[in-house]
Structure formats: structure tokens, C-alpha cells
Protein backbone atom coordinates (compact mmCIF):
# COMPACT_ATOMS: atom_id res chain seq x y z
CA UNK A 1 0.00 0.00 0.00
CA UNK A 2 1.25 3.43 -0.85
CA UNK A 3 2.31 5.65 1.73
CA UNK A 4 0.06 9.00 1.66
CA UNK A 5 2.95 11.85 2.29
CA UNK A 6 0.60 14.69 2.13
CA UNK A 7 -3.16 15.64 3.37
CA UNK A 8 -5.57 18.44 3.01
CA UNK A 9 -8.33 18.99 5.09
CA UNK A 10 -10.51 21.10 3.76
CA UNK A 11 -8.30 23.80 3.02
CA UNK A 12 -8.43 27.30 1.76
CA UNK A 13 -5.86 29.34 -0.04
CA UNK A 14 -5.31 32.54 -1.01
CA UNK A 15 -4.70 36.07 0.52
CA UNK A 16 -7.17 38.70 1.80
CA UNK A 17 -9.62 36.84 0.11
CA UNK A 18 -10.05 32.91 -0.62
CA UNK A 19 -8.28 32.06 -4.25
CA UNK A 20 -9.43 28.21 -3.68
CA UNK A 21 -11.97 27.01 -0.95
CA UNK A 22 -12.45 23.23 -0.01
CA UNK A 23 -9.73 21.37 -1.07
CA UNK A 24 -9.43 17.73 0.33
CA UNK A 25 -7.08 15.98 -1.21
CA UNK A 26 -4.80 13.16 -0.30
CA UNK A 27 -0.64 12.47 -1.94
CA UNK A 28 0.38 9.97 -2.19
CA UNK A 29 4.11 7.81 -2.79
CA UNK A 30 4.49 7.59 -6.89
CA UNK A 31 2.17 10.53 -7.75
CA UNK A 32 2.72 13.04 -10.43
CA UNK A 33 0.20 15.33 -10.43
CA UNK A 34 -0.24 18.51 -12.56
CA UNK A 35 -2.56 21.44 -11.73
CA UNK A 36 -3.87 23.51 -14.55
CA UNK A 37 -6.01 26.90 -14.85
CA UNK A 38 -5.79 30.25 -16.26
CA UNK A 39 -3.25 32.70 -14.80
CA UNK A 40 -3.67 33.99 -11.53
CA UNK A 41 -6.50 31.37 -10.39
CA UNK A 42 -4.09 30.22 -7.57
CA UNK A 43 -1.96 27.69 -8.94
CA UNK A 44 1.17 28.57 -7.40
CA UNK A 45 0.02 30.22 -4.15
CA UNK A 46 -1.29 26.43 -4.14
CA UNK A 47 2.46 24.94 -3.96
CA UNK A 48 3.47 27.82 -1.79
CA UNK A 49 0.57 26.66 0.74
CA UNK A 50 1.69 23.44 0.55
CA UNK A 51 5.26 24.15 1.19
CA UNK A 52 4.64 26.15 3.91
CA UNK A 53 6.06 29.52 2.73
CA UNK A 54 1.95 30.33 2.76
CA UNK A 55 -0.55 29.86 5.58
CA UNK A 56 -3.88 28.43 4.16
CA UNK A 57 -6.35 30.87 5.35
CA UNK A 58 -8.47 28.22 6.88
CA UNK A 59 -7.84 24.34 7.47
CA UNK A 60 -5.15 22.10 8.15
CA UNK A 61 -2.73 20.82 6.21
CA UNK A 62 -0.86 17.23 7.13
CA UNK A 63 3.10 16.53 5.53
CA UNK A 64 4.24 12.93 6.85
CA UNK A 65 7.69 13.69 5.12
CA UNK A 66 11.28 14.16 6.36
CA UNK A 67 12.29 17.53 8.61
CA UNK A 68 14.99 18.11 6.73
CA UNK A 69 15.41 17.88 3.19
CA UNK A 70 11.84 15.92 2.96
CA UNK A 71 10.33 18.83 0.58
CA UNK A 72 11.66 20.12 -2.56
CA UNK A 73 10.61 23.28 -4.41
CA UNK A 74 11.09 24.66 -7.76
CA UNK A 75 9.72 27.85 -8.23
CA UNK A 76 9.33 30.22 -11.06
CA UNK A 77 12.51 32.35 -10.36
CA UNK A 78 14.98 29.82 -9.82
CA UNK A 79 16.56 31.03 -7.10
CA UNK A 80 19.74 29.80 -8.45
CA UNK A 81 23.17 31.83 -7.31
CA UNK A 82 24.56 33.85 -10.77
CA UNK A 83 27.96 33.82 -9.77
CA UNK A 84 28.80 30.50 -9.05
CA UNK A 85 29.09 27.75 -11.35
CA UNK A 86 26.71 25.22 -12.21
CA UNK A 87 28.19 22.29 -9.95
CA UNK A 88 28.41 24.63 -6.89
CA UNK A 89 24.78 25.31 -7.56
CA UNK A 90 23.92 22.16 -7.96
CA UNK A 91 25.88 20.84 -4.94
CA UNK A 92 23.48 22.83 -2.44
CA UNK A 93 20.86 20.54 -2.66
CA UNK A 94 22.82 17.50 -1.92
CA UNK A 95 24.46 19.62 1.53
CA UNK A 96 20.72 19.44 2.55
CA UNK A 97 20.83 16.26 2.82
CA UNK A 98 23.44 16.31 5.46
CA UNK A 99 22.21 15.29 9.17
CA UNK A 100 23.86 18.31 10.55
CA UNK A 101 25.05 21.75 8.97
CA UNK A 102 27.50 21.67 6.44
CA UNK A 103 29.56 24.73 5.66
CA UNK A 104 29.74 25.50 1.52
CA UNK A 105 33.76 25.51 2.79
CA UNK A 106 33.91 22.11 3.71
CA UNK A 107 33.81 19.48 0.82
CA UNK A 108 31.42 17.17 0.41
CA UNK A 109 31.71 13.52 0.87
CA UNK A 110 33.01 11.37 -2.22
CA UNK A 111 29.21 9.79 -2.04
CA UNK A 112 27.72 12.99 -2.77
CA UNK A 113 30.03 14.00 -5.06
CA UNK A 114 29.33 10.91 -7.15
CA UNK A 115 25.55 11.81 -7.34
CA UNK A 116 25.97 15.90 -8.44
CA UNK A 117 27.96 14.21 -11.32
CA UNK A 118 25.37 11.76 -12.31
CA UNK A 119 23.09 13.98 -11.62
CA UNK A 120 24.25 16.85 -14.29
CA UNK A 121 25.30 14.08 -16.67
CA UNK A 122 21.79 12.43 -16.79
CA UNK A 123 20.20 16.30 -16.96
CA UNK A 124 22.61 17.36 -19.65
CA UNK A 125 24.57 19.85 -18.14
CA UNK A 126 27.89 17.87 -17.49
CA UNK A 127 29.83 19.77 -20.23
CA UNK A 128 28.94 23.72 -18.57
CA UNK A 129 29.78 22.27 -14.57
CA UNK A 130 32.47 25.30 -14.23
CA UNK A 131 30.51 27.63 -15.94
CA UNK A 132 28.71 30.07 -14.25
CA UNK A 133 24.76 30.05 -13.99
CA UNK A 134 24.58 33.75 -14.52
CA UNK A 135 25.40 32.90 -18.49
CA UNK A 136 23.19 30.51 -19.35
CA UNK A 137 20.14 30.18 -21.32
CA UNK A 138 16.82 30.10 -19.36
CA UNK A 139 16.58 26.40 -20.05
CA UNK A 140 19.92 25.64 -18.89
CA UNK A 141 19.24 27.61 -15.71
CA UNK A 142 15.76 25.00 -15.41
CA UNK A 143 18.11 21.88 -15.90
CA UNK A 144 20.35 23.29 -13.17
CA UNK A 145 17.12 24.11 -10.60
CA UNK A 146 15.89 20.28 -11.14
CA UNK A 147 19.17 18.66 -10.75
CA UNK A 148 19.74 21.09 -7.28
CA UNK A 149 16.39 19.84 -6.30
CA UNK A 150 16.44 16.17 -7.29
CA UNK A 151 19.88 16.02 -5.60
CA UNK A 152 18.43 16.60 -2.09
CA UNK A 153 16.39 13.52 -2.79
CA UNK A 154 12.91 15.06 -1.49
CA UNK A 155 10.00 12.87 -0.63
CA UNK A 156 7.80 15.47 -1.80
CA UNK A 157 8.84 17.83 -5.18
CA UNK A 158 6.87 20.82 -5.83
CA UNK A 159 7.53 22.22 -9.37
CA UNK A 160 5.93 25.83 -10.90
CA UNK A 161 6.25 25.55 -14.44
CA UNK A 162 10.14 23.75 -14.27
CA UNK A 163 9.67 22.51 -17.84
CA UNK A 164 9.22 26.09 -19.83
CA UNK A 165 11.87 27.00 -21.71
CA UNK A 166 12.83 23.78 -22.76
CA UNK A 167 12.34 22.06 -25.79
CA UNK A 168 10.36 18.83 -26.28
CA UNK A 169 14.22 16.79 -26.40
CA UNK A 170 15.01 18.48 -22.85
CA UNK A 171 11.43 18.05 -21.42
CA UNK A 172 11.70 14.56 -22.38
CA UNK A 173 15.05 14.44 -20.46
CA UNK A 174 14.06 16.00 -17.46
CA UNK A 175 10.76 14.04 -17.15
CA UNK A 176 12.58 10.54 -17.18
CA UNK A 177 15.15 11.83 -14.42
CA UNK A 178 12.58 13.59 -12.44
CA UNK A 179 10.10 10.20 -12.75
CA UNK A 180 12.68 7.79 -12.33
CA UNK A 181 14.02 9.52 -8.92
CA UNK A 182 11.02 9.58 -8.07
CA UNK A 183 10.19 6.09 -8.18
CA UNK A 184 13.80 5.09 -6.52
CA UNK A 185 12.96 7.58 -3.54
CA UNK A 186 8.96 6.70 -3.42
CA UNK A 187 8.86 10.11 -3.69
CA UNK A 188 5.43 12.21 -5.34
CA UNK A 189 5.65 15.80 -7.62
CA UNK A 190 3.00 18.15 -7.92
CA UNK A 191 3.82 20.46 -10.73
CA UNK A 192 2.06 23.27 -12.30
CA UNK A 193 1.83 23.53 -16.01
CA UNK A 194 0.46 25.40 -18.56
CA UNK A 195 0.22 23.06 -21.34
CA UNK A 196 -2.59 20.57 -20.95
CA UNK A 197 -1.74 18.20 -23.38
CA UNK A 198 1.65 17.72 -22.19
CA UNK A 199 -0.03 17.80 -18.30
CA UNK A 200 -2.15 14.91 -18.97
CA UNK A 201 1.25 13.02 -20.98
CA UNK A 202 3.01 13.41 -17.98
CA UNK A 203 0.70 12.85 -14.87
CA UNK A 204 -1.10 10.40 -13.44
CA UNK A 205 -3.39 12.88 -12.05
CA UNK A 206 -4.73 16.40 -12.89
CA UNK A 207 -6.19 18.78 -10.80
CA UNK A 208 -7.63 21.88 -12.43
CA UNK A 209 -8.68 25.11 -10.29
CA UNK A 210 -11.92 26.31 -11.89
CA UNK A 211 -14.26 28.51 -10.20
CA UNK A 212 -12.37 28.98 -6.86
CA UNK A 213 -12.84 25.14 -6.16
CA UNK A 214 -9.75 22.35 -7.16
CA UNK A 215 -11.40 19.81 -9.38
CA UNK A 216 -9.73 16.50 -9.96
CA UNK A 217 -10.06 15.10 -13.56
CA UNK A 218 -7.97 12.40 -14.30
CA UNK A 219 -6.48 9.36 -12.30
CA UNK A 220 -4.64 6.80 -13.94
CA UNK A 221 -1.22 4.25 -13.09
CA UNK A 222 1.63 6.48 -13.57
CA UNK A 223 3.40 6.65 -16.85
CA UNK A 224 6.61 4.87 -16.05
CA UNK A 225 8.53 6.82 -19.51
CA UNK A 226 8.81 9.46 -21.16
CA UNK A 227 7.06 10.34 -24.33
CA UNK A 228 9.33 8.74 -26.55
CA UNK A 229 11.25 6.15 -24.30
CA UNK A 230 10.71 2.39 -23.89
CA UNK A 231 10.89 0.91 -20.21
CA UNK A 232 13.40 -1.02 -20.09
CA UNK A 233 14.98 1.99 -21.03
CA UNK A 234 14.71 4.22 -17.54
CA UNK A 235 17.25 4.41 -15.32
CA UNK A 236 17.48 5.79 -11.85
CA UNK A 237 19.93 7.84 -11.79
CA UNK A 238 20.00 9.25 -8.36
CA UNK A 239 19.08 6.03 -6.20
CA UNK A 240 20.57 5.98 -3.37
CA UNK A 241 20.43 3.91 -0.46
CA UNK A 242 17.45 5.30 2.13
CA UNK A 243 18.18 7.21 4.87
CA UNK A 244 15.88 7.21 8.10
CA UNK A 245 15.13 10.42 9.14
CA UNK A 246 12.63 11.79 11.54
CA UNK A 247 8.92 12.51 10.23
CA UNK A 248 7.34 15.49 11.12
CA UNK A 249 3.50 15.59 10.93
């Protein structure tokens, strides 16, 4: 049986006033869910609600997911560091792994080292490690934000529009390694996109804001590929083995 890892009560979102009102939802280990609407309906002060950077204005949320490193967020503006290079960007997601507080000074252990490589090798950006971020195209900079955040090997990934910019070649590419950590970590995404076709490609499930209420429209077994890949063909390139850490609730 799957492990639920998130839970919503009958929650409201939104600011002065209520954006979404009665969400009850349940997430769930394996889940890649997409939420789709219209521009400024509430889809990302959604993931910021569930993150925690927002409180709901009115019921509870529940996260049965690791204290430290258990969530991972990709938001709009990357949040990426222009100055340093791609690895060193890269690298701060796997220091958040770390049981205790590790200074960007200190180097990381060979372990971790191992998985930034495979990490930007299986996302593409091996050949532009030194480089840094501040030159790259937007869809570099994307590659780099996924790789930071699958690197910190979340149980729960939330995602606000991490594929634009890229083409279909890349999306393809960072789908598989996104999906395929995923499964190796039992972890879920929730991810907001724009593009409904591609939504419903990628997801299992789809949950589309209409009319201040979330509506849920599709639920199916995961696709285990991308678009265009066989398989046998997936690998996991980030599986590691588990660590137990203390669950927060």
C-alpha cells in the first residue's frame, strides 16, 4: 500500500480573500500530479501553501515527510546563485541532505560527489559544470534548478512551471530523471503547467482550479517513460540507499 505523504483537510488558499476554498485531497508515494487553470487562479500560491512559505487561510494541512530535506521546491525564479558555477549550484541541494550543517567551505563527501555528477550528466549539463549560472540560457538555468532539487532527494517535489523554456528533447530528459528519482525515492511531484496536453502526458493525475474550487479530472497508473522512451529503457539515476530520518506531521 502506498504511503500518503501529504493531506488536506478542507483547506483554503489565497490572501485577503479565498483564491481556492475546499480542497481535500490526499498524496500519495508515486504521484505526479499537474494542476492547470488560467493565470492567476491560484496555482502557485497552491504549492506555496503546501510548502509552507503560505498559511492556508483556513484548514489544516498534514506533511508525513522528512524535517529536513523531505520537501523540494522549484519555483518560477529559480533562485539559483549567478555567480557561481553550475556544480556549486547544484551541490546545495545535496548539503541538505546532510544530518547536521555543512559549511559551503567544507567538501562534500566522495558519495555525494558521485551523485551531483550523475546527476548533471543524466540532466545534460555535465559539459557547462564550471561555468557560471549567470550565463546561461533560461533552459539551462531549469536543468540546473531540477538537478539542485532532485539532488536533495525530497520525498515530496513541488515544481511551478520547471519545464518552460525547454524544448520537447530536454522536457523529455528532465521528465525521465525527475520520474525515475522519483520512483527510486517513493517520492510524489505536484507540478504546475500550462500546457494541458503535455499535463495529462506526464501525470497520473490532474487537478484543475476552476471557479475557486480544485477539481480533480484524471487518475490513472503512472506513466513509467517518457514520451518517446521504452521501459526497459529508464534508469534511476540518483538512487541511493534510504536514509531514516525523523517525520514530522
Amino acid at each position: 500500500m502506498k504511503e500518503v505523504l501529504a493531506h488536506l483537510h478542507d483547506v483554503s488558499i489565497g490572501y485577503d480573500t479565498p483564491l481556492i476554498e475546499g480542497i481535500n485531497v490526499e498524496i500519495a508515494e508515486g504521484d505526479v500530479i499537474a494542476i492547470l487553470g488560467p493565470s492567476g487562479i491560484g496555482k502557485t500560491t497552491l504549492l506555496r501553501t503546501i510548502s509552507g512559505l503560505i498559511r492556508p487561510l483556513s484548514g489544516e494541512i498534514e506533511l508525513a515527510i522528512p524535517s529536513r530535506g523531505g520537501l523540494g521546491y522549484i519555483p518560477q525564479r529559480l533562485g539559483l546563485v549567478g555567480n557561481l558555477s553550475v556544480r556549486a549550484n547544484v551541490s546545495m541541494g545535496a548539503r541538505v541532505r546532510t544530518s547536521r550543517w555543512w559549511p559551503a567551505v567544507f567538501p562534500l563527501p566522495k558519495e555525494f560527489e558521485e551523485d551531483i555528477s550523475k546527476a548533471m550528466q543524466h540532466l545534460g549539463i555535465e559539459d557547462i559544470a564550471d561555468q557560471p549560472v549567470r550565463i546561461l540560457s533560461g533552459g539551462q538555468q531549469r536543468r540546473v534548478a531540477t538537478a539542485r532539487t532532485m539532488i536533495q532527494k525530497p520525498k515530496l517535489v513541488l515544481a511551478d512551471e520547471f519545464l518552460g523554456e525547454l524544448d520537447d528533447d530536454n522536457v523529455e530528459v528532465v521528465m525521465n530523471t525527475v520520474r525515475a528519482t522519483i520512483r527510486a525515492q517513493n517520492s510524489a511531484l505536484i507540478m504546475v503547467e500550462h500546457h494541458e496536453d503535455l499535463a495529462k502526458e506526464v501525470a497520473n493525475r490532474i487537478w484543475r482550479i476552476k471557479d475557486g474550487k480544485l477539481i480533480e479530472e484524471v487518475s490513472h497508473e503512472p506513466p513509467h517513460t517518457g514520451p518517446n522512451e521504452s521501459s526497459n529503457s529508464v534508469k534511476s539515476p540518483l538512487a541511493l540507499p534510504k536514509t531514516n530520518l525523523p517525520i514530522t506531521q
